[in-house]
N, C-alpha and C. Protein backbone atom coordinates (compact mmCIF):
# COMPACT_ATOMS: atom_id res chain seq x y z
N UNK A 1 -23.11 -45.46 -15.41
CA UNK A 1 -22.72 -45.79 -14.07
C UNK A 1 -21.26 -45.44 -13.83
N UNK A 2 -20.61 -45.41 -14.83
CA UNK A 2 -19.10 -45.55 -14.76
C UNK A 2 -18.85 -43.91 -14.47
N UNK A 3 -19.75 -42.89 -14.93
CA UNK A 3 -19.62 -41.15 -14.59
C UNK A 3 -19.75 -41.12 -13.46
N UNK A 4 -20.79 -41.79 -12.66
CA UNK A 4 -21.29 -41.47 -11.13
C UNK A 4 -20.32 -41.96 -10.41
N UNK A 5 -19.52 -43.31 -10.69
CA UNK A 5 -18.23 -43.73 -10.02
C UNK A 5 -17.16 -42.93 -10.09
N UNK A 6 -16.87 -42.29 -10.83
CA UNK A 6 -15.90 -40.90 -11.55
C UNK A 6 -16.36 -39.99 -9.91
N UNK A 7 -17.53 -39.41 -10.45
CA UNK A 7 -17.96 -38.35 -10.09
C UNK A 7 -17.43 -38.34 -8.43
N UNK A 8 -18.06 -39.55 -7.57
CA UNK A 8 -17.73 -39.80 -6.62
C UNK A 8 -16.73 -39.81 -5.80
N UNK A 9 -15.70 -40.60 -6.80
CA UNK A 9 -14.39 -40.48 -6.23
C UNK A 9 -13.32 -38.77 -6.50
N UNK A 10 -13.89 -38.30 -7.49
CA UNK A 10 -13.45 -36.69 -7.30
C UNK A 10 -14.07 -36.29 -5.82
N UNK A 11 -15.22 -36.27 -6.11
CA UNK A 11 -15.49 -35.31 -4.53
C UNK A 11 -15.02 -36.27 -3.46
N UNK A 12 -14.70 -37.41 -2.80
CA UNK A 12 -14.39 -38.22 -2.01
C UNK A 12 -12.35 -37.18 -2.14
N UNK A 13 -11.74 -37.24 -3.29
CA UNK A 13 -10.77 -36.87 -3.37
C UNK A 13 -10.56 -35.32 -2.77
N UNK A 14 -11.74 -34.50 -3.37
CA UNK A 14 -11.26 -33.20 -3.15
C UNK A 14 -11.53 -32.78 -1.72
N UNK A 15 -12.82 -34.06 -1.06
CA UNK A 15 -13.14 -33.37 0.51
C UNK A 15 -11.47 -33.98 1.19
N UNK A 16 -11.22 -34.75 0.75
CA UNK A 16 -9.87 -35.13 1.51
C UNK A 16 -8.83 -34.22 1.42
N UNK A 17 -8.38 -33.31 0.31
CA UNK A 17 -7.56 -32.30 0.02
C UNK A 17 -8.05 -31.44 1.18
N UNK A 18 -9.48 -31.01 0.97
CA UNK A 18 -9.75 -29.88 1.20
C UNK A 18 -9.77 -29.85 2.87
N UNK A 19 -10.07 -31.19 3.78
CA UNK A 19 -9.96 -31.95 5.07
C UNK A 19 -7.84 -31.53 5.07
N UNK A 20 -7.33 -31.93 4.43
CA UNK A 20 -6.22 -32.26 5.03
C UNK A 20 -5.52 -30.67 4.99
N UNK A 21 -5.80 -29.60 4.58
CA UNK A 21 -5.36 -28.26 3.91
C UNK A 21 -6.33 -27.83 4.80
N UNK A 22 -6.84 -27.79 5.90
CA UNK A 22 -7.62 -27.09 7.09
C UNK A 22 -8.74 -26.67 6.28
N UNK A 23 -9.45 -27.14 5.71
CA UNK A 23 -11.05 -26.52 4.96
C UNK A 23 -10.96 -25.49 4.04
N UNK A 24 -11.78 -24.65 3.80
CA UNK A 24 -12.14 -23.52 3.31
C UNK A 24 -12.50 -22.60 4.24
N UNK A 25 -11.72 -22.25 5.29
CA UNK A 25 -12.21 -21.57 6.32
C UNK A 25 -12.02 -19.92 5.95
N UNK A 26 -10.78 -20.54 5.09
CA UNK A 26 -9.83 -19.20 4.56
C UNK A 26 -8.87 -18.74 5.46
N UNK A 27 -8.70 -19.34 7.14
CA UNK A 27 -7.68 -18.59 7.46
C UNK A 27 -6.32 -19.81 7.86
N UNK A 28 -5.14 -19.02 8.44
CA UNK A 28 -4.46 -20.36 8.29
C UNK A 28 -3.55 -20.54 9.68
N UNK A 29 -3.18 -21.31 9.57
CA UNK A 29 -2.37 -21.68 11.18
C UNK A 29 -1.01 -22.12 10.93
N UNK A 30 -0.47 -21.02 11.77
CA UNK A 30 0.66 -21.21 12.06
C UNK A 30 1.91 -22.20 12.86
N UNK A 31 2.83 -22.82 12.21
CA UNK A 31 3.46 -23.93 12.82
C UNK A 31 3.90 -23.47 14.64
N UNK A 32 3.54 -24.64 15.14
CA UNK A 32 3.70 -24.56 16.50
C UNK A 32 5.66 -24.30 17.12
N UNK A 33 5.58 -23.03 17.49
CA UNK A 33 7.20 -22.56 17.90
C UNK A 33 8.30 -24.02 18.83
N UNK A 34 8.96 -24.54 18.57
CA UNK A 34 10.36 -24.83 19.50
C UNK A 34 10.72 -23.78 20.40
N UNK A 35 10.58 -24.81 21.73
CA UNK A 35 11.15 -24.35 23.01
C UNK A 35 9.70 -23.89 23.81
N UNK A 36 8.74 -23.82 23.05
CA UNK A 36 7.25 -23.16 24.43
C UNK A 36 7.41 -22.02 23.77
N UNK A 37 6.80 -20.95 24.66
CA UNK A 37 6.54 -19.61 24.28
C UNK A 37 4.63 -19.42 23.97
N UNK A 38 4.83 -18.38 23.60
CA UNK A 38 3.63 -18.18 22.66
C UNK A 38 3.26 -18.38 21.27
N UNK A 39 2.39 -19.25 21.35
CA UNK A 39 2.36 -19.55 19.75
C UNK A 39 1.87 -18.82 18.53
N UNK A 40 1.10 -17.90 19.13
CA UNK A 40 0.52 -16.97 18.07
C UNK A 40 1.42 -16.20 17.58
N UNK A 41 1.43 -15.80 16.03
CA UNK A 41 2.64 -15.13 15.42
C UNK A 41 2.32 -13.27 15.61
N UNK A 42 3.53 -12.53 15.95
CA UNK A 42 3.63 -11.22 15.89
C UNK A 42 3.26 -11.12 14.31
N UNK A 43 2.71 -9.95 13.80
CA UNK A 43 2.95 -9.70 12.68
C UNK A 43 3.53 -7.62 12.79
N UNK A 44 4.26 -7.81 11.86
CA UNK A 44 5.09 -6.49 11.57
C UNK A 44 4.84 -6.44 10.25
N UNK A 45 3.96 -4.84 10.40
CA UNK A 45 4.02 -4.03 8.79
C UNK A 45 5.09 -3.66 7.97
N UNK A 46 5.44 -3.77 6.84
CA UNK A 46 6.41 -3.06 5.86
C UNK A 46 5.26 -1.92 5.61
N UNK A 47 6.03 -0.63 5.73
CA UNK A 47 4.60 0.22 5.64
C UNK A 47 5.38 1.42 4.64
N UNK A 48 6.80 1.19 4.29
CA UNK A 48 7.03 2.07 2.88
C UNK A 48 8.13 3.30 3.81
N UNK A 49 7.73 3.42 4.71
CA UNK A 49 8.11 4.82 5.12
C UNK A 49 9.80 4.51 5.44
N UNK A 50 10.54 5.37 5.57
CA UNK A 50 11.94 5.27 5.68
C UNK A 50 12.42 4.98 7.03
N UNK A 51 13.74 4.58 7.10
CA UNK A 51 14.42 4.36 8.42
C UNK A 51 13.61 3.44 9.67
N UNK A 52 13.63 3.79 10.75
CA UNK A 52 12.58 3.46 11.66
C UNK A 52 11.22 3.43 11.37
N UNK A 53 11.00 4.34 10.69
CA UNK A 53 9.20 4.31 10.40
C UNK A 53 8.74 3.59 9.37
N UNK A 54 9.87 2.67 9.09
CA UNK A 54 9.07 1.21 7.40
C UNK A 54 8.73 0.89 8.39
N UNK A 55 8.50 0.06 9.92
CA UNK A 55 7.77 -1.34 10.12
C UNK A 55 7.17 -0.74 11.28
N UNK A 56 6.09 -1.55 11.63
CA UNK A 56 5.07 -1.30 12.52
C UNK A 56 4.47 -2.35 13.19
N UNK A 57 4.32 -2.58 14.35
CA UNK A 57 5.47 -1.90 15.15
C UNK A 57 7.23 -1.66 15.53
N UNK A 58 7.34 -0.89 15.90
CA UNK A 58 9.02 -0.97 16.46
C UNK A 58 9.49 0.32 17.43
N UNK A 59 9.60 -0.60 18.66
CA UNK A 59 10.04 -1.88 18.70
C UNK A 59 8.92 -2.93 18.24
N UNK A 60 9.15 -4.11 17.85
CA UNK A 60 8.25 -4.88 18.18
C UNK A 60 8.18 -5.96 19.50
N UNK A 61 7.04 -5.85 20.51
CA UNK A 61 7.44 -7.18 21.59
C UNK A 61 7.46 -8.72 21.19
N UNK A 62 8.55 -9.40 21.34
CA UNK A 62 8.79 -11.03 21.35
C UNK A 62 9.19 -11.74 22.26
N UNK A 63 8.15 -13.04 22.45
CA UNK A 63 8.46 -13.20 23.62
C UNK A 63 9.39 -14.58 23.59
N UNK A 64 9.76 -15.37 23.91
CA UNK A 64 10.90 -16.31 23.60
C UNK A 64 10.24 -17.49 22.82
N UNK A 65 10.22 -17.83 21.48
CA UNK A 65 9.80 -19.07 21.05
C UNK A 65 8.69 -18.58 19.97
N UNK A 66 8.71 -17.26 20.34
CA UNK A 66 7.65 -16.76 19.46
C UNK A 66 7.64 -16.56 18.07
N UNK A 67 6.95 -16.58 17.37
CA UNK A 67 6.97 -16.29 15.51
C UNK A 67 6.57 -15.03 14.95
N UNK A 68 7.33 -14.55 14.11
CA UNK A 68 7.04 -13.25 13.41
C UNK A 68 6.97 -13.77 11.92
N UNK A 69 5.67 -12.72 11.46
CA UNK A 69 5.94 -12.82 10.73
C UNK A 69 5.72 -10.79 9.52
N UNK A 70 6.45 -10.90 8.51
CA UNK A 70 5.75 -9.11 8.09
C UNK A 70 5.24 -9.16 6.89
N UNK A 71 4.56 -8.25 6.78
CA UNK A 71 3.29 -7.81 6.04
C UNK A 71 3.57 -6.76 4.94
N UNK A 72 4.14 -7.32 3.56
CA UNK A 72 4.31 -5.65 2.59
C UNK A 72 3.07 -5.13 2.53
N UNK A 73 3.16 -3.96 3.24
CA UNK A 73 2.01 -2.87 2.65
C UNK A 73 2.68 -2.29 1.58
N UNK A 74 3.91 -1.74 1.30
CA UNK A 74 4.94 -1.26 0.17
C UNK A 74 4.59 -1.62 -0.97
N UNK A 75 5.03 -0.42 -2.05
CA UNK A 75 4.85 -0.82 -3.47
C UNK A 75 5.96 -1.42 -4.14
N UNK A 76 7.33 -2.14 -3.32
CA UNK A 76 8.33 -2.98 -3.90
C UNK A 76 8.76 -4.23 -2.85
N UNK A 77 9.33 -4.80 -3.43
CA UNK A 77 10.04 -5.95 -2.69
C UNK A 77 11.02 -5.48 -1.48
N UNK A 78 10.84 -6.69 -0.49
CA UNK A 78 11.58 -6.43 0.88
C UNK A 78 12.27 -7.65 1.51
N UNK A 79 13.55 -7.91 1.74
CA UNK A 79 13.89 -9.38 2.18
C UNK A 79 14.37 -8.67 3.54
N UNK A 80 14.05 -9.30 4.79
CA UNK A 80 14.48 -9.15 6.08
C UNK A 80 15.69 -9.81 6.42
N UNK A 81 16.54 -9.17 7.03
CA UNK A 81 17.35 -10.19 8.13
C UNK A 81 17.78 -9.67 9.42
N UNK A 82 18.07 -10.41 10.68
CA UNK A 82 18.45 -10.13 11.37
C UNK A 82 20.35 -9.67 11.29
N UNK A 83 20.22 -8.26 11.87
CA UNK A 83 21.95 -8.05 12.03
C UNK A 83 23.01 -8.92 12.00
N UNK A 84 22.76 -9.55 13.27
CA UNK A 84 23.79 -10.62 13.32
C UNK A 84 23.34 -11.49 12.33
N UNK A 85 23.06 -11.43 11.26
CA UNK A 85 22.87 -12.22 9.97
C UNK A 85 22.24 -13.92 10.41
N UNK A 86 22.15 -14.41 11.43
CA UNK A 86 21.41 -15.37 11.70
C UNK A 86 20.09 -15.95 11.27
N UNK A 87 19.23 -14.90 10.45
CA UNK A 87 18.06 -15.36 10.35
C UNK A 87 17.04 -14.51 9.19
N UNK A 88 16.55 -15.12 8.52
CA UNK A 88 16.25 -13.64 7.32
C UNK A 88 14.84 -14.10 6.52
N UNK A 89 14.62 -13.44 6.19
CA UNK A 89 13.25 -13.89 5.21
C UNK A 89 13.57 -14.44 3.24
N UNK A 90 12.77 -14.84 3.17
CA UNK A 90 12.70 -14.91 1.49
C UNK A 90 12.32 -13.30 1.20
N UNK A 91 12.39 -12.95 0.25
CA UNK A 91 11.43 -11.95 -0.77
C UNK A 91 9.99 -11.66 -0.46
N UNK A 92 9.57 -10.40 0.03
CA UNK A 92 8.30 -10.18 0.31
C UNK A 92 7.46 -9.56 -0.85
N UNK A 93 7.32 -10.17 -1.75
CA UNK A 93 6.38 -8.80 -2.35
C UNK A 93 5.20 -8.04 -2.44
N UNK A 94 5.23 -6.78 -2.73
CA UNK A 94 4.28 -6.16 -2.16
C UNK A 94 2.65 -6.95 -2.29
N UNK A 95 2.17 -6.60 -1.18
CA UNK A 95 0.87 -7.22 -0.43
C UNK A 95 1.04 -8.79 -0.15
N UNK A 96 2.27 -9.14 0.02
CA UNK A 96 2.32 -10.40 0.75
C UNK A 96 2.89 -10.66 2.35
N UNK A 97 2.72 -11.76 2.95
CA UNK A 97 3.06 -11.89 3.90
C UNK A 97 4.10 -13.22 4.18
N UNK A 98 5.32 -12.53 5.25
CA UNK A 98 6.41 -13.82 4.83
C UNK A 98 6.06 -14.67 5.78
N UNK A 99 6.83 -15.93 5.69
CA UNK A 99 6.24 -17.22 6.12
C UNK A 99 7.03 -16.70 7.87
N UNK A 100 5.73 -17.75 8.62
CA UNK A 100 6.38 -17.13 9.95
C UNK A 100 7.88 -17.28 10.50
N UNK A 101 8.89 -16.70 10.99
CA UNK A 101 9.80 -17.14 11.31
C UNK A 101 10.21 -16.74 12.59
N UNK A 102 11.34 -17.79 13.89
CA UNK A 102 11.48 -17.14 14.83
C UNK A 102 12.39 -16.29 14.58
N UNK A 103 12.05 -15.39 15.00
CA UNK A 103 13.24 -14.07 14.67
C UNK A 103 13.07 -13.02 15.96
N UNK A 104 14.59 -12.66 16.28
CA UNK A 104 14.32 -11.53 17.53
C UNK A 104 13.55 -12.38 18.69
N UNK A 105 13.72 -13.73 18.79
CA UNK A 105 13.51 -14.13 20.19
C UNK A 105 14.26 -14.45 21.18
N UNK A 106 15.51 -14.01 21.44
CA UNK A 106 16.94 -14.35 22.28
C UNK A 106 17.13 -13.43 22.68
N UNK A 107 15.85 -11.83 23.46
CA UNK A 107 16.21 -10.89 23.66
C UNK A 107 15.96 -9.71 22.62
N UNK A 108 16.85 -8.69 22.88
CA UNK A 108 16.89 -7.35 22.06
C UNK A 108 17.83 -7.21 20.82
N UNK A 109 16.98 -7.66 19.25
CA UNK A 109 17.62 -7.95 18.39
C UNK A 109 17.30 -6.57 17.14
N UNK A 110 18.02 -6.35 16.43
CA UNK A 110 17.50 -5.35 15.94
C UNK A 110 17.76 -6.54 14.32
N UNK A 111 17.18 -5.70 13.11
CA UNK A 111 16.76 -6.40 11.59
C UNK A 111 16.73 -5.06 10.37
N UNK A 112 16.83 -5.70 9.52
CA UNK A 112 17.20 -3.92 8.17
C UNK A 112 16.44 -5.03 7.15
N UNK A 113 15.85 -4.11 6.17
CA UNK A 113 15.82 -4.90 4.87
C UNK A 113 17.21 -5.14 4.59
N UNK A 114 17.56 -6.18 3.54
CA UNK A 114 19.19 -6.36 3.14
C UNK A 114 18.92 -5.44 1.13
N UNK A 115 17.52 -5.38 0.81
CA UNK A 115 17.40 -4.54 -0.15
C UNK A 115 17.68 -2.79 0.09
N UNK A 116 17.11 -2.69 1.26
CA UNK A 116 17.23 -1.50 1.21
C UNK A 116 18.06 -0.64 2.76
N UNK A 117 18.43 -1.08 3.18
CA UNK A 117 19.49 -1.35 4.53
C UNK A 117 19.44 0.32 5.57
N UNK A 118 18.92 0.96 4.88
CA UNK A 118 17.99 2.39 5.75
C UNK A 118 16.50 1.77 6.66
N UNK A 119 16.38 0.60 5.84
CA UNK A 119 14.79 0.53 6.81
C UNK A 119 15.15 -0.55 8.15
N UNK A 120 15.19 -0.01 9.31
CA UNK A 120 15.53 -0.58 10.41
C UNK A 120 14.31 -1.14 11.41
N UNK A 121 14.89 -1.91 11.95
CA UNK A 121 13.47 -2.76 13.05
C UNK A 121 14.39 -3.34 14.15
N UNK A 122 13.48 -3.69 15.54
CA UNK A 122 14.15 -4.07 16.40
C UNK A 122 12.96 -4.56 17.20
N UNK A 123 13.50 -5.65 18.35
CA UNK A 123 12.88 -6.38 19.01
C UNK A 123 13.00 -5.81 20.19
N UNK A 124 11.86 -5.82 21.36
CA UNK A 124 11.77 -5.81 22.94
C UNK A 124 12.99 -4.99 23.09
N UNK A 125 12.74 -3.13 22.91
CA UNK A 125 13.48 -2.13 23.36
C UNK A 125 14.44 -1.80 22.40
N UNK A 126 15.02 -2.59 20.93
CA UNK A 126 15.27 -1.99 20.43
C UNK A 126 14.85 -1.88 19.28
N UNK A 127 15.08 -0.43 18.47
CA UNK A 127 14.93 -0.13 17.23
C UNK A 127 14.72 0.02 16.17
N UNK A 128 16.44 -0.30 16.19
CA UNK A 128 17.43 -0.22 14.58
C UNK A 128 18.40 1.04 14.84
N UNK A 129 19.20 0.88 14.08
CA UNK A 129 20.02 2.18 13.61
C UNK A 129 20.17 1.99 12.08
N UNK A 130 19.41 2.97 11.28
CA UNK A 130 19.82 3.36 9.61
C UNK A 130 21.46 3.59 9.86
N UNK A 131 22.20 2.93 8.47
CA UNK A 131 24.00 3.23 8.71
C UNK A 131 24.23 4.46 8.44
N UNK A 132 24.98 4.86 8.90
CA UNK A 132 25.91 6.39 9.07
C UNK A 132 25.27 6.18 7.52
N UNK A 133 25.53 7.68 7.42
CA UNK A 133 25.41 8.72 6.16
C UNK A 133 24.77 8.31 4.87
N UNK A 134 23.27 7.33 5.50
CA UNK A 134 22.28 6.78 5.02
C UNK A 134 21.52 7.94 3.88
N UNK A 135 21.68 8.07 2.74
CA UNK A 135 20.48 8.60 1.75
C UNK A 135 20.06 7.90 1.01
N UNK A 136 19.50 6.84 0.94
CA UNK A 136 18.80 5.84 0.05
C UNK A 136 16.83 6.98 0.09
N UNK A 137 16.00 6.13 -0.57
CA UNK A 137 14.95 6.27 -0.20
C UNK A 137 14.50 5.70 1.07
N UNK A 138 14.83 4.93 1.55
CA UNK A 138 14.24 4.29 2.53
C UNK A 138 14.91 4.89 3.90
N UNK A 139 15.45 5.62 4.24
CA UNK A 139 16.52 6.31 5.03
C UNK A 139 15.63 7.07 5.83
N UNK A 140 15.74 7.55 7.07
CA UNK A 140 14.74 8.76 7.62
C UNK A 140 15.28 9.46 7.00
């Protein structure tokens, strides 16, 4: 009797994990943005290619309050930040996705990897600019 009492309170335990961690649905939801906006997150590819053409899209559209988040398709690591250094990612590694963040919602913001500072991105009209006399790999 004392196994079936066991037994019970595991599954009583794990439907509660598995209840409080949104199911086994497999997909996941994103924290609700500060200030309104749209809540669904942009997502932007790391897609390997140099200069302007690592992320996809770019520009990318954001609308105020909104969440981004990017996607290594790349075969190395990628940490984001915004220019004005305000706002940046952890470490992406390849085939992961970074946690959502607001980024590029105050307008037309542009972002570089800080690993590799040729791969440029920009928000609602802009960009990026790779720095003057850029030859890294990641460079157009």
């Amino acid at each position: 009797m004392k196994k079936a009492g066991t037994a019970v309170a595991l599954a009583v335990a794990g439907a509660l994990v598995a209840w409080s961690c949104g199911g086994g649905g497999g997909g996941s939801t994103q924290p609700t943005p500060s200030g309104g906006g749209n809540t669904s997150a942009v997502t932007i590819t790391i897609t390997g290619q140099g200069g302007k053409l690592a992320f996809s899209p770019n520009p990318a559209t954001v609308s105020p309050g909104q969440l981004v988040v990017f996607k290594n398709n790349d075969v190395t690591a990628h940490h984001i930040m915004l220019d004005d250094g305000t706002v940046q990612t952890p470490d992406i590694n390849p085939g992961a996705t970074s946690p959502a963040v607001a980024m590029g919602t105050n307008g037309s913001l542009s972002y570089h990897c800080i690993i590799h500072p040729g791969m440029v991105g920009g928000f609602n009209g802009t960009s990026g600019e790779p720095p003057p006399n850029c030859n890294q790999a990641y460079c157009d």
